[in-house]
PDB file of N, CA and C in Angstrom:
ATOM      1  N   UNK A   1     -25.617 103.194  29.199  1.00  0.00           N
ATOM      2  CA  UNK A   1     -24.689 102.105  29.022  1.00  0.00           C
ATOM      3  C   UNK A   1     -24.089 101.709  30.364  1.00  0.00           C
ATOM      4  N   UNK A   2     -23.490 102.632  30.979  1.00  0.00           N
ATOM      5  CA  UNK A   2     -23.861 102.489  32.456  1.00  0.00           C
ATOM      6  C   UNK A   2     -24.331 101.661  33.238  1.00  0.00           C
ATOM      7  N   UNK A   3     -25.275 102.222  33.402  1.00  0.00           N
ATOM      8  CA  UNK A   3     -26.764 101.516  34.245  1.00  0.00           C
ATOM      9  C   UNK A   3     -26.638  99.843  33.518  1.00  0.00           C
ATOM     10  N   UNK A   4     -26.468  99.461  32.280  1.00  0.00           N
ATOM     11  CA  UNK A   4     -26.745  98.324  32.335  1.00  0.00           C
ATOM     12  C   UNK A   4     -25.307  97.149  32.755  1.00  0.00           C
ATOM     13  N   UNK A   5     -24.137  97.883  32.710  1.00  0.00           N
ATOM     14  CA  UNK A   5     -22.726  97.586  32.818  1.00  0.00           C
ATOM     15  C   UNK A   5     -23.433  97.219  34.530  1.00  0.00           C
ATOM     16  N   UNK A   6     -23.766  98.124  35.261  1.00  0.00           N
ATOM     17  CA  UNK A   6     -23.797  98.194  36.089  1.00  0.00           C
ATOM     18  C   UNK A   6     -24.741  97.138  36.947  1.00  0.00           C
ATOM     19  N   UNK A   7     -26.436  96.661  36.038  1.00  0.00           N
ATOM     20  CA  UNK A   7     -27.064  95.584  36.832  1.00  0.00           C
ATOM     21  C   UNK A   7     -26.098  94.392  35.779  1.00  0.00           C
ATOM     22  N   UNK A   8     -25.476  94.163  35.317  1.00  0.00           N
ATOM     23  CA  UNK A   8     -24.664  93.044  35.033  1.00  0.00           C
ATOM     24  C   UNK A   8     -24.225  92.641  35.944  1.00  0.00           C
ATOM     25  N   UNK A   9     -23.110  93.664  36.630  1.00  0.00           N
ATOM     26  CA  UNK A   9     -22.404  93.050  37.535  1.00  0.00           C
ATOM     27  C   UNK A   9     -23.102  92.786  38.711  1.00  0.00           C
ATOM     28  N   UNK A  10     -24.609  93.530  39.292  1.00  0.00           N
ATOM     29  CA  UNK A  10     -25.224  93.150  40.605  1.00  0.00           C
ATOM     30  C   UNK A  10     -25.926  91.590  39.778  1.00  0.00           C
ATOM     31  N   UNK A  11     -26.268  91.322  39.496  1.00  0.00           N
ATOM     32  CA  UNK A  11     -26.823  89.801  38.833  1.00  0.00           C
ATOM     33  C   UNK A  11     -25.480  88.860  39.250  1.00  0.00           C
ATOM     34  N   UNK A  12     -24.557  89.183  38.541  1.00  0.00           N
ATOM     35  CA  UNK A  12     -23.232  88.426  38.761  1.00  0.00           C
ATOM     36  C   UNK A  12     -22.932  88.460  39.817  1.00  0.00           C
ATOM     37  N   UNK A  13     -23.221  89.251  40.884  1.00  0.00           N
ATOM     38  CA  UNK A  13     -22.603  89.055  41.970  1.00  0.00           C
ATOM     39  C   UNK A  13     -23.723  88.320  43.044  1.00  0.00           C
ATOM     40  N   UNK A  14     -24.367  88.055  42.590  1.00  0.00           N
ATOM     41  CA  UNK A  14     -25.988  86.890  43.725  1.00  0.00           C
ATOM     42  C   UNK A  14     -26.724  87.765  43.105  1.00  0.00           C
ATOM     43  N   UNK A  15     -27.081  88.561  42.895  1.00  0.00           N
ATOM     44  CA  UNK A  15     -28.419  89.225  42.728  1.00  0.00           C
ATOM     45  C   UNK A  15     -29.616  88.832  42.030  1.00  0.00           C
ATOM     46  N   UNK A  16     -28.896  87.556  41.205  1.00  0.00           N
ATOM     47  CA  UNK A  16     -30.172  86.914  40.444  1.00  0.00           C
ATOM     48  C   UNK A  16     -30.550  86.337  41.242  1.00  0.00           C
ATOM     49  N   UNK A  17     -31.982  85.514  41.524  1.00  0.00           N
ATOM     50  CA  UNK A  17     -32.822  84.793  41.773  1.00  0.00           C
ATOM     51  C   UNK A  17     -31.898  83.251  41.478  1.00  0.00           C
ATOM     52  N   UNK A  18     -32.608  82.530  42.258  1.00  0.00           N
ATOM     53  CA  UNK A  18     -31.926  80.965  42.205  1.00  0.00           C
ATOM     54  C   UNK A  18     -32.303  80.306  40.720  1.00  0.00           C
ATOM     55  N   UNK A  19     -32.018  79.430  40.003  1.00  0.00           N
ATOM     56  CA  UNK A  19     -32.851  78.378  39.075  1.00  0.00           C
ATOM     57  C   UNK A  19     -33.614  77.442  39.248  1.00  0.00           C
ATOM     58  N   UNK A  20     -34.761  76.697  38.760  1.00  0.00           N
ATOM     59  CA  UNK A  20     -35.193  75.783  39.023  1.00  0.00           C
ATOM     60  C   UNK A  20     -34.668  75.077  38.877  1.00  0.00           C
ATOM     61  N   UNK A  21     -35.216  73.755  39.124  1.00  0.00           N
ATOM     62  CA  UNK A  21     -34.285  72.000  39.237  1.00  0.00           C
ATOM     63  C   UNK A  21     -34.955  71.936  37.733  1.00  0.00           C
ATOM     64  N   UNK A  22     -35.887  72.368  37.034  1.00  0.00           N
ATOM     65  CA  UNK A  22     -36.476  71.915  35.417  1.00  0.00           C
ATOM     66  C   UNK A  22     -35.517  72.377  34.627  1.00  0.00           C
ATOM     67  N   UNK A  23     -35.067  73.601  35.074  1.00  0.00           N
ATOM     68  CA  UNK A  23     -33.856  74.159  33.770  1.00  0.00           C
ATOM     69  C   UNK A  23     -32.563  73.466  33.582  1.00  0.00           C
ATOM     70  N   UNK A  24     -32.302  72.666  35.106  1.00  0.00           N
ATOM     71  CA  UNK A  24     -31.500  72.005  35.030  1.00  0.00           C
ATOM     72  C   UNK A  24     -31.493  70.541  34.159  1.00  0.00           C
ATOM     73  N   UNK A  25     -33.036  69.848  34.730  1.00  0.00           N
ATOM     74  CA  UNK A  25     -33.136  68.283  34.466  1.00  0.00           C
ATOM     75  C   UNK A  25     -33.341  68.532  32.872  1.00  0.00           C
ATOM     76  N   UNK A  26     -34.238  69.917  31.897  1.00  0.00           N
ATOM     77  CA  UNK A  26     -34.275  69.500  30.423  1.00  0.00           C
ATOM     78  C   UNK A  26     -33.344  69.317  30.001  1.00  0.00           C
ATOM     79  N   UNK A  27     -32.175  70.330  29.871  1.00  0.00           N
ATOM     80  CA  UNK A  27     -31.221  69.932  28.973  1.00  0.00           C
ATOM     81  C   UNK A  27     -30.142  68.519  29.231  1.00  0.00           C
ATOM     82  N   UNK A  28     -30.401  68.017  30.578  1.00  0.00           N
ATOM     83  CA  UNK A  28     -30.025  66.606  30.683  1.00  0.00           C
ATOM     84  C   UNK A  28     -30.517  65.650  29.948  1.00  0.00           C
ATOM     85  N   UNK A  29     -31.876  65.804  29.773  1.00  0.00           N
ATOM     86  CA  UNK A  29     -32.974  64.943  29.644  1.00  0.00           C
ATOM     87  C   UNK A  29     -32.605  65.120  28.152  1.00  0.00           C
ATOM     88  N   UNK A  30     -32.570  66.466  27.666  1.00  0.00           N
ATOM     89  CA  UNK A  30     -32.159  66.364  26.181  1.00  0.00           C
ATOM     90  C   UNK A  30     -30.789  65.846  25.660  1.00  0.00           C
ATOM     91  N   UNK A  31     -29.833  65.600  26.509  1.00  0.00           N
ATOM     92  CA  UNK A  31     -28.503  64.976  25.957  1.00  0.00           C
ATOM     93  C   UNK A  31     -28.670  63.696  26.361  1.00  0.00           C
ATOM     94  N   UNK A  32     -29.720  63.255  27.187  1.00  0.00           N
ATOM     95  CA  UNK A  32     -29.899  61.934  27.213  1.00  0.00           C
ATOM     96  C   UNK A  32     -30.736  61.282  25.846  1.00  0.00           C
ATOM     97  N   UNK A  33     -31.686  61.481  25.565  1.00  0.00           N
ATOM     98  CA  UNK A  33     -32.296  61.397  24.252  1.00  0.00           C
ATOM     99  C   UNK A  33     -31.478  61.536  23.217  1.00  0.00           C
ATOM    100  N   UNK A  34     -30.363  62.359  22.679  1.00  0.00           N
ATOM    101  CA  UNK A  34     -29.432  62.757  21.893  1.00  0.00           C
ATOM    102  C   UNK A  34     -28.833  61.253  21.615  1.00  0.00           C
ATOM    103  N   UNK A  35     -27.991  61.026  22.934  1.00  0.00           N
ATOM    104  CA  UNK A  35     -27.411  59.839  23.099  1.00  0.00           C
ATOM    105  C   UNK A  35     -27.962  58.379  23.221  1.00  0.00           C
ATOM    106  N   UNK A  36     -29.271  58.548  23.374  1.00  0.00           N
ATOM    107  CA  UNK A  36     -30.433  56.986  22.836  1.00  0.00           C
ATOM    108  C   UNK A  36     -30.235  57.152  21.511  1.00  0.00           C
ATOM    109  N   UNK A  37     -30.704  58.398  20.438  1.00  0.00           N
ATOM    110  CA  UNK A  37     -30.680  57.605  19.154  1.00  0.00           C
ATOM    111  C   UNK A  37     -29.483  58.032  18.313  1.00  0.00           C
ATOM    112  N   UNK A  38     -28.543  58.762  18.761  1.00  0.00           N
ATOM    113  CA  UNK A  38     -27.255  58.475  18.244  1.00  0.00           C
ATOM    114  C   UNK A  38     -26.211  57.738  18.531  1.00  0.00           C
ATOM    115  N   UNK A  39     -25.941  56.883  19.834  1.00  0.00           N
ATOM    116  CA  UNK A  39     -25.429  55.898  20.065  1.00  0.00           C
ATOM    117  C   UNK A  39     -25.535  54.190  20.728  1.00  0.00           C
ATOM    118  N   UNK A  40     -27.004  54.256  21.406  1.00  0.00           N
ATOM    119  CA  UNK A  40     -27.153  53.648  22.240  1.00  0.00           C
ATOM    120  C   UNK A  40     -28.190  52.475  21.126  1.00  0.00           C
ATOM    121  N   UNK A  41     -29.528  53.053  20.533  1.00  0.00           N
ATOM    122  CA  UNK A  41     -30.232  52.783  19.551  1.00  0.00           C
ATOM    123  C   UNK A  41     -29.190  51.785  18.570  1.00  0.00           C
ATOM    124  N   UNK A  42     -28.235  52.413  18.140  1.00  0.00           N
ATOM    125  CA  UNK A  42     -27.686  51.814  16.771  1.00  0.00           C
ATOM    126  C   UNK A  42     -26.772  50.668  17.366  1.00  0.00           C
ATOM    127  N   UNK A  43     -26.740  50.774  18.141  1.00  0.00           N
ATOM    128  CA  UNK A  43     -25.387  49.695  18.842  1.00  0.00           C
ATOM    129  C   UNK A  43     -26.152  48.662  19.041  1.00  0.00           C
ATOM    130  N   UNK A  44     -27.457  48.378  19.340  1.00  0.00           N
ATOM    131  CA  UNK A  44     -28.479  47.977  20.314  1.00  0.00           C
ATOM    132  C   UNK A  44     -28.882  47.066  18.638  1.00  0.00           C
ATOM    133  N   UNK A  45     -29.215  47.614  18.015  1.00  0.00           N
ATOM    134  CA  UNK A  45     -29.916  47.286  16.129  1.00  0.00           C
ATOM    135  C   UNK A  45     -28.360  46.449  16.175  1.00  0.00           C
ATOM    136  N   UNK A  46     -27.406  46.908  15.758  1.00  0.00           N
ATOM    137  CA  UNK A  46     -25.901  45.688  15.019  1.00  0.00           C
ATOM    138  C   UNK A  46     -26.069  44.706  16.031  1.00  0.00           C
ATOM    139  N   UNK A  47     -26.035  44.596  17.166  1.00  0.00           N
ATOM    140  CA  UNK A  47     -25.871  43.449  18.179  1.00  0.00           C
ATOM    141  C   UNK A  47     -27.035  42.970  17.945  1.00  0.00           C
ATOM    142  N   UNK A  48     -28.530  42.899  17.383  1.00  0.00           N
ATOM    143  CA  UNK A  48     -29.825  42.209  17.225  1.00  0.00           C
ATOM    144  C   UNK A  48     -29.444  41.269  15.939  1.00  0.00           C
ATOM    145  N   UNK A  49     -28.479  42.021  14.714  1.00  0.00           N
ATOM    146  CA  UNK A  49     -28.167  41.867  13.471  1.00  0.00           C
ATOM    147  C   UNK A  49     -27.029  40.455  13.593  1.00  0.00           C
ATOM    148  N   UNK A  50     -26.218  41.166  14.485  1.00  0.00           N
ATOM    149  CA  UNK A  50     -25.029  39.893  14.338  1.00  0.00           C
ATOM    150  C   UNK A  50     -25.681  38.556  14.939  1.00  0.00           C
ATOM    151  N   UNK A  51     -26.707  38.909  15.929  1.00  0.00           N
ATOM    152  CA  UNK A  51     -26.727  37.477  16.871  1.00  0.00           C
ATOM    153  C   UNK A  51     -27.618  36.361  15.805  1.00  0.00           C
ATOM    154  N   UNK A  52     -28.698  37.616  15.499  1.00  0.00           N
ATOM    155  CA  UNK A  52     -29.113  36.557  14.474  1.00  0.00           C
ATOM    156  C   UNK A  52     -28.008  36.243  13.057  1.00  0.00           C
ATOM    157  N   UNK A  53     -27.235  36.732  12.354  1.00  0.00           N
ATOM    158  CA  UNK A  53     -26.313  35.834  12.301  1.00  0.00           C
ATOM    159  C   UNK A  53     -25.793  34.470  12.270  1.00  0.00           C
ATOM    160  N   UNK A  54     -25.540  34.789  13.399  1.00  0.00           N
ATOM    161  CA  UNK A  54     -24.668  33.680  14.148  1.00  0.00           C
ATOM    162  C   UNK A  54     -25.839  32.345  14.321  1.00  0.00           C
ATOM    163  N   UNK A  55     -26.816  32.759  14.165  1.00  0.00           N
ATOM    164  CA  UNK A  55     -27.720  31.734  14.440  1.00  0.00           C
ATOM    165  C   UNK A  55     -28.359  31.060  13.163  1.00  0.00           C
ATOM    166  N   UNK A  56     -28.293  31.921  12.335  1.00  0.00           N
ATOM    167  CA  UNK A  56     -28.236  31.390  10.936  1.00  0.00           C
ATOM    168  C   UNK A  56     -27.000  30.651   9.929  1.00  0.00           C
ATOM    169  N   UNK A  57     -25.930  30.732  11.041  1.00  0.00           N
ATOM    170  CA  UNK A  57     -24.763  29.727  10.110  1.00  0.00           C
ATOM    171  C   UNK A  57     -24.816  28.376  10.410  1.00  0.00           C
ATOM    172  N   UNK A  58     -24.386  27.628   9.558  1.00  0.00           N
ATOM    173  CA  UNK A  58     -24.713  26.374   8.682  1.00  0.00           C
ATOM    174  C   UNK A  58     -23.728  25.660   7.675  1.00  0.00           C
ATOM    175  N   UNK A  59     -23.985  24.460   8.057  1.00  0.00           N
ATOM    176  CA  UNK A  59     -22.468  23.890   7.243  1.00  0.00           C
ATOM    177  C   UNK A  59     -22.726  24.261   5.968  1.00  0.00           C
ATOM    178  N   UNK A  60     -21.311  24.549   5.445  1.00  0.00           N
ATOM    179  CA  UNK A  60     -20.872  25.090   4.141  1.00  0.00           C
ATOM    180  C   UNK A  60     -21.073  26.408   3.386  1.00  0.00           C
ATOM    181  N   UNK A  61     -21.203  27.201   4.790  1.00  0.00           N
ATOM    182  CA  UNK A  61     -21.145  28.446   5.437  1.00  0.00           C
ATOM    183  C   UNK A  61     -19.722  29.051   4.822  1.00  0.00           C
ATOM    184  N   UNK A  62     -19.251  30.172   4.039  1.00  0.00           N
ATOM    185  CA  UNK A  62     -17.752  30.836   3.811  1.00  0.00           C
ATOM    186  C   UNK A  62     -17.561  31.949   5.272  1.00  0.00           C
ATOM    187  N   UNK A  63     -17.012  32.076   6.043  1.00  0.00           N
ATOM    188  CA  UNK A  63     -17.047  32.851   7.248  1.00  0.00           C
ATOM    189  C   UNK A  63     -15.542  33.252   7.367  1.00  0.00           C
ATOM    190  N   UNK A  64     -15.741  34.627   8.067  1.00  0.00           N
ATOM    191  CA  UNK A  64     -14.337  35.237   9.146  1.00  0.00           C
ATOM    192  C   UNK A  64     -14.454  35.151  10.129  1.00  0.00           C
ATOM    193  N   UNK A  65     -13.451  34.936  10.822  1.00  0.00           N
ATOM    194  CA  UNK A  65     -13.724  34.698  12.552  1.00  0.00           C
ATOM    195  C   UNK A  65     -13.148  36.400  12.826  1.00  0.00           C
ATOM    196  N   UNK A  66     -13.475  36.413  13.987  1.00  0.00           N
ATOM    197  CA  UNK A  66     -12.623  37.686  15.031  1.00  0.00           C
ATOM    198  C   UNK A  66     -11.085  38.016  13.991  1.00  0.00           C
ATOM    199  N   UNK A  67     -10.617  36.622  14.414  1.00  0.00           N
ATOM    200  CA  UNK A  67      -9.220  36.865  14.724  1.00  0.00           C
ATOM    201  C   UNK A  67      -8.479  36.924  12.761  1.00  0.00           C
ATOM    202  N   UNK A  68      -9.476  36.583  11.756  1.00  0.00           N
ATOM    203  CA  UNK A  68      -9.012  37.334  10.959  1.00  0.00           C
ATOM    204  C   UNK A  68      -9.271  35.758   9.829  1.00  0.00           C
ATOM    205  N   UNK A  69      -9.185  34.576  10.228  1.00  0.00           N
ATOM    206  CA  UNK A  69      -9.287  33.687   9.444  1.00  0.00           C
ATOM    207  C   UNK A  69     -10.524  33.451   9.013  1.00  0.00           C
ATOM    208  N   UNK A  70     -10.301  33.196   7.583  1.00  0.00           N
ATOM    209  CA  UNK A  70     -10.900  33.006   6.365  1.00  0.00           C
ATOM    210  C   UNK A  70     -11.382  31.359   6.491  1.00  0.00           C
ATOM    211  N   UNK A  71     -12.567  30.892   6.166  1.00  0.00           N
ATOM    212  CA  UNK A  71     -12.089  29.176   6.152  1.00  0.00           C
ATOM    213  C   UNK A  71     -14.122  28.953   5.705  1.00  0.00           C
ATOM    214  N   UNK A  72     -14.437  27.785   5.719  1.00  0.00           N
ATOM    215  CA  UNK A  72     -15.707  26.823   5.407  1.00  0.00           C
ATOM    216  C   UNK A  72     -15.993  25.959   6.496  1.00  0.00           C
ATOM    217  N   UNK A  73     -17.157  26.340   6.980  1.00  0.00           N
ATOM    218  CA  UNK A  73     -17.877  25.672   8.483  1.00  0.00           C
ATOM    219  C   UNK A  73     -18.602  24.010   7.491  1.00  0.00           C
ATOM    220  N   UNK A  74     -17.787  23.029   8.410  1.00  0.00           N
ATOM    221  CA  UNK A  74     -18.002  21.977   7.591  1.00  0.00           C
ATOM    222  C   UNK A  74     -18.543  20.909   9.017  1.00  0.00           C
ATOM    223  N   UNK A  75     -18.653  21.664  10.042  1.00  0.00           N
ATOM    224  CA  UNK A  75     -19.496  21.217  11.443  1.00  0.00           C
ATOM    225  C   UNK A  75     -20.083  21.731  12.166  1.00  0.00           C
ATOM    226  N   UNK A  76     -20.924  21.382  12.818  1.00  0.00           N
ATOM    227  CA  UNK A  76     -21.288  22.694  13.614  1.00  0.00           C
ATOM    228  C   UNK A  76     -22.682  21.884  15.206  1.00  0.00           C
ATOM    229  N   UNK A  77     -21.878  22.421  16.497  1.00  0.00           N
ATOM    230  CA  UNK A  77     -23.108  22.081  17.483  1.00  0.00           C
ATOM    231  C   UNK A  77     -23.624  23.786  17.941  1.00  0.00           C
ATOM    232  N   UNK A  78     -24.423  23.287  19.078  1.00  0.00           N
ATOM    233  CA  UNK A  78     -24.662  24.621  19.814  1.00  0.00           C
ATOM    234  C   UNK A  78     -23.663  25.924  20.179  1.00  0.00           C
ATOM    235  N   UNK A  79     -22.737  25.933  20.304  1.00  0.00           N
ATOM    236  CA  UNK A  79     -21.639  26.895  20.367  1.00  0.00           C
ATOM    237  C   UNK A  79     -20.530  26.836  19.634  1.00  0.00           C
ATOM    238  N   UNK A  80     -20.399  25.298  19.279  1.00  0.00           N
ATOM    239  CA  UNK A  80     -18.692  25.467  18.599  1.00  0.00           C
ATOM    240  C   UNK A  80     -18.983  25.188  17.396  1.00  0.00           C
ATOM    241  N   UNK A  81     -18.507  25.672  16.478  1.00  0.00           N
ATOM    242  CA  UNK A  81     -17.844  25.145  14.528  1.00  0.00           C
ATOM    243  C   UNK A  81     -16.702  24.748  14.508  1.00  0.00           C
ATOM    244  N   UNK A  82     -17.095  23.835  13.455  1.00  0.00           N
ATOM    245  CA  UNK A  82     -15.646  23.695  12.621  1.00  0.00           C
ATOM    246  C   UNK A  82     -15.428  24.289  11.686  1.00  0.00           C
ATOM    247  N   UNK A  83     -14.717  24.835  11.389  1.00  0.00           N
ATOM    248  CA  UNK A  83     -14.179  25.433  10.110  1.00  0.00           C
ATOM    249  C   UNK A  83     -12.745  24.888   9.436  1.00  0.00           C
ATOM    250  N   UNK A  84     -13.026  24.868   8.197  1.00  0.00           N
ATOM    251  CA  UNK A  84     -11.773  24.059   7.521  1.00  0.00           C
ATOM    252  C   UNK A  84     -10.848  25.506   6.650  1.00  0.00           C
ATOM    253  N   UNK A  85      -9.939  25.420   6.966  1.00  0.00           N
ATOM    254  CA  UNK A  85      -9.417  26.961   7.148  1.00  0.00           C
ATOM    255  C   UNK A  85      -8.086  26.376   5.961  1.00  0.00           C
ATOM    256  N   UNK A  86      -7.947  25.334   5.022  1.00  0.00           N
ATOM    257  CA  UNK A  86      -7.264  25.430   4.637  1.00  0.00           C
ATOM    258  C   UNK A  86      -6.656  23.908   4.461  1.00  0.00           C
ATOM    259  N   UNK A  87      -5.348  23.614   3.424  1.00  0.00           N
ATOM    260  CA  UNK A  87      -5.100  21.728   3.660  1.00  0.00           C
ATOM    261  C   UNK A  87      -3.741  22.252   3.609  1.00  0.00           C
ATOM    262  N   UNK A  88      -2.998  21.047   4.366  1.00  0.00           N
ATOM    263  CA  UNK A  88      -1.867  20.581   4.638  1.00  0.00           C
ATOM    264  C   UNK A  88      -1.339  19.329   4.905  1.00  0.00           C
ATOM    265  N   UNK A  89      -0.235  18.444   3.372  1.00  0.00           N
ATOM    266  CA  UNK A  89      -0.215  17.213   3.124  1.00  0.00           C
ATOM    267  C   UNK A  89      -1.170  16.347   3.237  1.00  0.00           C
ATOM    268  N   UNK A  90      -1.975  17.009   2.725  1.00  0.00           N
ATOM    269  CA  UNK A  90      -3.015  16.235   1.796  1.00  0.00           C
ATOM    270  C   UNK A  90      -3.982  16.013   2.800  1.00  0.00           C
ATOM    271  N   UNK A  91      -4.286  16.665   3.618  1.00  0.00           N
ATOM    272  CA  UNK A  91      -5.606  16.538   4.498  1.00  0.00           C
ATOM    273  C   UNK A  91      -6.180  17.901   4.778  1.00  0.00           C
ATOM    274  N   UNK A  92      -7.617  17.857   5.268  1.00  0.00           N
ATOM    275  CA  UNK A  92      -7.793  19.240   5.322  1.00  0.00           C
ATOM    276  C   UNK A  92      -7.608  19.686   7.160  1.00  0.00           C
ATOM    277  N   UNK A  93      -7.024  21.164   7.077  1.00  0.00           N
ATOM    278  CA  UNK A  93      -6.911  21.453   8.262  1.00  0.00           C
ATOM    279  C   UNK A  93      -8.018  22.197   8.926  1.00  0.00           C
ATOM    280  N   UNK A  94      -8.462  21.991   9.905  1.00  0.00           N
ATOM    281  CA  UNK A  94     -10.165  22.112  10.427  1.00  0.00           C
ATOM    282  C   UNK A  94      -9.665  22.979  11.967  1.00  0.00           C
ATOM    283  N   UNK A  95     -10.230  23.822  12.564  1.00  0.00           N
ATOM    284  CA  UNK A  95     -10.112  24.334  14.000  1.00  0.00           C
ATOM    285  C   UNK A  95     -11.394  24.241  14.395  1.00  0.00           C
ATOM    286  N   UNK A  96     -11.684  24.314  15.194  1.00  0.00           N
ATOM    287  CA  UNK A  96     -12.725  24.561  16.529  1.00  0.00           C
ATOM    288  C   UNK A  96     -12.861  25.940  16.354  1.00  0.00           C
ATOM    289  N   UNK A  97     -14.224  26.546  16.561  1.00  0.00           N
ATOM    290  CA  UNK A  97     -14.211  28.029  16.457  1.00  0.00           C
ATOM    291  C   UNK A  97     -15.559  28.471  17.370  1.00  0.00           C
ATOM    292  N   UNK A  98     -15.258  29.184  18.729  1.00  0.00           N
ATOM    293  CA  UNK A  98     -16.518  29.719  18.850  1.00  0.00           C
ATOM    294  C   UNK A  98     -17.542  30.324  18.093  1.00  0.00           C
ATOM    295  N   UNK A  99     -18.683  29.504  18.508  1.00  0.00           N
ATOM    296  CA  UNK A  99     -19.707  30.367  17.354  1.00  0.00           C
ATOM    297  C   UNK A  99     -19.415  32.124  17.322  1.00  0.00           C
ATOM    298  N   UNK A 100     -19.602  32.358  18.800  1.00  0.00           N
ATOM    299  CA  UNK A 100     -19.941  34.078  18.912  1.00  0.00           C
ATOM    300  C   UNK A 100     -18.258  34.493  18.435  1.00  0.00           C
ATOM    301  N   UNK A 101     -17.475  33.664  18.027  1.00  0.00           N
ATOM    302  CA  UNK A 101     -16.348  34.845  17.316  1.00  0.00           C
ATOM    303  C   UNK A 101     -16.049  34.428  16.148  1.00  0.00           C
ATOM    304  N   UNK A 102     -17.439  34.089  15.168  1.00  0.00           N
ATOM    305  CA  UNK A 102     -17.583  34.002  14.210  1.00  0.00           C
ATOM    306  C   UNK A 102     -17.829  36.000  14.044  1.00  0.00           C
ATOM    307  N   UNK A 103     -17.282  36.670  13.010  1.00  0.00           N
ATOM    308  CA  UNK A 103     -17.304  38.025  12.944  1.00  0.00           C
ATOM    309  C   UNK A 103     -18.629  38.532  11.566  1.00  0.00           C
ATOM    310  N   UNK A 104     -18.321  37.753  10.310  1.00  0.00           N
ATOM    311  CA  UNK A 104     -19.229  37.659   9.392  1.00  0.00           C
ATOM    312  C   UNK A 104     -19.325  36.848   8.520  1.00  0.00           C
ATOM    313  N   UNK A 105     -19.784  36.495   7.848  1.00  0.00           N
ATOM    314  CA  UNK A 105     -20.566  35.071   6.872  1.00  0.00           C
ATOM    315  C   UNK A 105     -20.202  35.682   5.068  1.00  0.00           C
ATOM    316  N   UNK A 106     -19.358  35.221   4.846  1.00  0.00           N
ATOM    317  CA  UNK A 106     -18.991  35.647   3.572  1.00  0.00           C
ATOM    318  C   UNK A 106     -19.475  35.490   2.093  1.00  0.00           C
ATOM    319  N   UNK A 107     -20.141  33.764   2.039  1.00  0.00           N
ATOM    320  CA  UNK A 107     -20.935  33.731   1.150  1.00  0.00           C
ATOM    321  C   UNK A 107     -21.361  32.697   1.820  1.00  0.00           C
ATOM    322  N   UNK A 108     -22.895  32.247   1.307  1.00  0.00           N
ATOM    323  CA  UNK A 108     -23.576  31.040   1.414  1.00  0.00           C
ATOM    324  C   UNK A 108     -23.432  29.855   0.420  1.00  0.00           C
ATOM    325  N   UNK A 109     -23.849  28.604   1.283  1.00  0.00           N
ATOM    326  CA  UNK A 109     -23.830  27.477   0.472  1.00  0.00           C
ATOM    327  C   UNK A 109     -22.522  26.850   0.189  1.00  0.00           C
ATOM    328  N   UNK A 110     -22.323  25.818  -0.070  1.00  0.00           N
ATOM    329  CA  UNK A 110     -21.489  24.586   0.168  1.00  0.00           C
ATOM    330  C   UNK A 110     -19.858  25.378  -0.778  1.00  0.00           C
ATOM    331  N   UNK A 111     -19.207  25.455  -0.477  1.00  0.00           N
ATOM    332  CA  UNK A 111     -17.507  26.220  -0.590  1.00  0.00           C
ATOM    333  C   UNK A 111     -16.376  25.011  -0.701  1.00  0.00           C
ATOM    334  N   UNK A 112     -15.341  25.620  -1.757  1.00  0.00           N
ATOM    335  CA  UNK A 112     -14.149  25.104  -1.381  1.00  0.00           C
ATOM    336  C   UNK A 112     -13.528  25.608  -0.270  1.00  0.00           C
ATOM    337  N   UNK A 113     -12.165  24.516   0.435  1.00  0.00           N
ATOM    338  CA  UNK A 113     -11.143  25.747   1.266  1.00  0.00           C
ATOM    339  C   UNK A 113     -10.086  26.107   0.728  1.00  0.00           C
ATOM    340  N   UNK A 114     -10.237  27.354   1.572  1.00  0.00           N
ATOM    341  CA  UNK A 114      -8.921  27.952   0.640  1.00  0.00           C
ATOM    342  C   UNK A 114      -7.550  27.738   0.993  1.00  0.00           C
TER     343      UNK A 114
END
């Protein structure tokens, strides 16, 4: 019991041999892979998901923006919508809405506002 107490501590103290640079780079190489398909992969898939999306909305579209409003895309060019988010004295009230902070598409096809 000794003897082995004893090459413990000569190992611990330099006596081992150096490591290679491979023992080092696998287990990098393996927390790099780890982190492709547990975070990098899936983030990579929702951002393919939303853009197309966004490229599929269309007047009379039910949508949420970012910022939390509810409303009916009743215009729409290359980047901006309208959305009619609601009426006040008897007209309807409409904003401007970047496409990309359109957040998700609530139902399809032609909507009241709410």
């Amino acid at each position: 019991m000794t003897t082995l107490f004893a090459a413990i501590l000569l190992q611990a103290e330099g006596g081992a041999a150096p490591q290679s640079p491979i023992g080092f780079l696998l287990p990098m190489a393996l927390i790099f892979v780890i982190f492709y398909f547990l975070l990098i992969r899936p983030q990579t898939k929702r951002q393919k998901e939303h853009e197309e999306m966004l490229k599929r909305v269309e007047k009379g579209d039910r949508v949420v923006t970012s910022g939390g409003l509810h409303g009916v895309v009743t215009g729409s060019t290359d980047d901006v919508l309208t959305v009619e988010i609601g009426a006040g004295a008897g007209q309807p009230l409409r904003v401007k809405v970047d496409r990309a902070r359109i957040d998700r598409v609530v139902g399809k096809g032609k909507g009241e506002g709410e």
